[in-house]
Protein backbone atom coordinates (compact mmCIF):
# COMPACT_ATOMS: atom_id res chain seq x y z
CA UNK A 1 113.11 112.85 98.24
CA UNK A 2 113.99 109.98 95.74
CA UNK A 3 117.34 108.34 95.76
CA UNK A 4 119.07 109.10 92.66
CA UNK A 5 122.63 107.57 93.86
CA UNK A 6 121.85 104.02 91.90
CA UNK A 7 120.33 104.91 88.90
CA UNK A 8 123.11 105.12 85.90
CA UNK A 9 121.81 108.46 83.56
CA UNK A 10 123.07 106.14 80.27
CA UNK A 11 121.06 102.89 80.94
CA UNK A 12 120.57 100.95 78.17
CA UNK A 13 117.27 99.10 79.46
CA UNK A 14 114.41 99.32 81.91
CA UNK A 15 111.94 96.65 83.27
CA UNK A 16 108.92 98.43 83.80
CA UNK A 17 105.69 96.63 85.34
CA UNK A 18 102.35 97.79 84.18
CA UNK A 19 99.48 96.59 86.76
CA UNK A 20 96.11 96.47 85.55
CA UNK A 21 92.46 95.16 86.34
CA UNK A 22 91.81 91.41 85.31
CA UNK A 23 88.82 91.18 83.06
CA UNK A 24 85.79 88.76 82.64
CA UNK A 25 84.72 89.26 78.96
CA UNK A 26 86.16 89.68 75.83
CA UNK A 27 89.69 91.71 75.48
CA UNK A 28 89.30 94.77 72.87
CA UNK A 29 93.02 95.83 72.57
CA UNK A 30 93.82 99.75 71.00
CA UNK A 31 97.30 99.23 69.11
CA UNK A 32 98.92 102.69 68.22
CA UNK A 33 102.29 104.45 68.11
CA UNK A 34 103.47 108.31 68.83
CA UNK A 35 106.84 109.93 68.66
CA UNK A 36 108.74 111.80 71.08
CA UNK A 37 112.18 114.38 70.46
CA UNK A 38 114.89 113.13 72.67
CA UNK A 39 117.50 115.21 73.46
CA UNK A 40 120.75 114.21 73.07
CA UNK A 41 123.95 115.87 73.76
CA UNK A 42 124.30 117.27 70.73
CA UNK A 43 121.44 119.39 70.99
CA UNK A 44 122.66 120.56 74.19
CA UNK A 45 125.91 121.25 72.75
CA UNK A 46 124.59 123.01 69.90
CA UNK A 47 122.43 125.04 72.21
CA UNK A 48 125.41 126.29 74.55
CA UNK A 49 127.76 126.74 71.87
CA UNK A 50 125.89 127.20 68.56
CA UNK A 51 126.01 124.80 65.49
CA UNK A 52 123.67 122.06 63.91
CA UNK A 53 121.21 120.19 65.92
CA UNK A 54 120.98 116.51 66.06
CA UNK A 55 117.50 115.06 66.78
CA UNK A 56 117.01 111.89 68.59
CA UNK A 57 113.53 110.50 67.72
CA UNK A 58 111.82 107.67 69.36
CA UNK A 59 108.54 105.80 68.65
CA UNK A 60 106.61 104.11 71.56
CA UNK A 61 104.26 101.58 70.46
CA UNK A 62 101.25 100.56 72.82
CA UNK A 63 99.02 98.81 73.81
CA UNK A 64 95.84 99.75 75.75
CA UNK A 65 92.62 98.13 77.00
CA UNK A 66 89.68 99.88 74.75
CA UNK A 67 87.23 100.08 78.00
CA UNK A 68 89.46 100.55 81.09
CA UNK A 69 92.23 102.95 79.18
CA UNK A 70 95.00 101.00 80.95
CA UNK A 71 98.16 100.57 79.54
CA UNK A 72 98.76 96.98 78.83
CA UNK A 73 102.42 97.13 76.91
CA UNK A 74 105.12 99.44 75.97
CA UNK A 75 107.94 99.04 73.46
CA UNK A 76 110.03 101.51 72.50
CA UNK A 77 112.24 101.88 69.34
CA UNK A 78 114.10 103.83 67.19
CA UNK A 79 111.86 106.51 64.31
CA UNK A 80 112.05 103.94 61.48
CA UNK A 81 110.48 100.88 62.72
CA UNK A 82 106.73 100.94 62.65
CA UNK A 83 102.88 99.39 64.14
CA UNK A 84 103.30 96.41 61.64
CA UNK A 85 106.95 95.08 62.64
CA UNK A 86 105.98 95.66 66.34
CA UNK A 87 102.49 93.62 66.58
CA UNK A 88 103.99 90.49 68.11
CA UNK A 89 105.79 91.93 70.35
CA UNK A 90 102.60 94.05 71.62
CA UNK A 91 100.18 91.03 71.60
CA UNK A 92 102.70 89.31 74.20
């Protein structure tokens, strides 16, 4: 059974390594976004006790190897910010 006793439910960041399979040719890189529904307390609280919902939407922008699938980066931010602004970051 995991050990939940260290990890704080309202952490701010998360270093995450992503693995993968070194390659000998050419590197043909996928670059796409989706977004995922977050909820926040408010939801929950407007759930339990009735009222308006708040949303909390996220975008995750990655980065994956065209042949092998794999995951190559992840960065996530807030609904507004989109593929373009994010580029640099992914080609790191």
């Amino acid at each position: 059974m995991p050990d939940f006793s260290t990890v704080c439910r309202r952490q701010k960041t998360l270093n995450v390594s992503l693995p993968y399979r070194g390659g000998t040719g050419p590197l043909n890189l996928l670059i796409d976004n989706t977004g995922i529904k977050a909820e926040g307390e408010g939801e929950w609280n407007a759930r339990k006790h009735g009222g308006p919902k708040r949303r909390i939407w996220r975008e995750i922008h990655m980065r994956i190897d065209e042949v092998t699938l794999e995951v190559r980066a992840v960065e996530i931010t807030t609904s507004n910010v989109g593929d373009a602004p994010m580029l640099p970051e992914l080609l790191v």
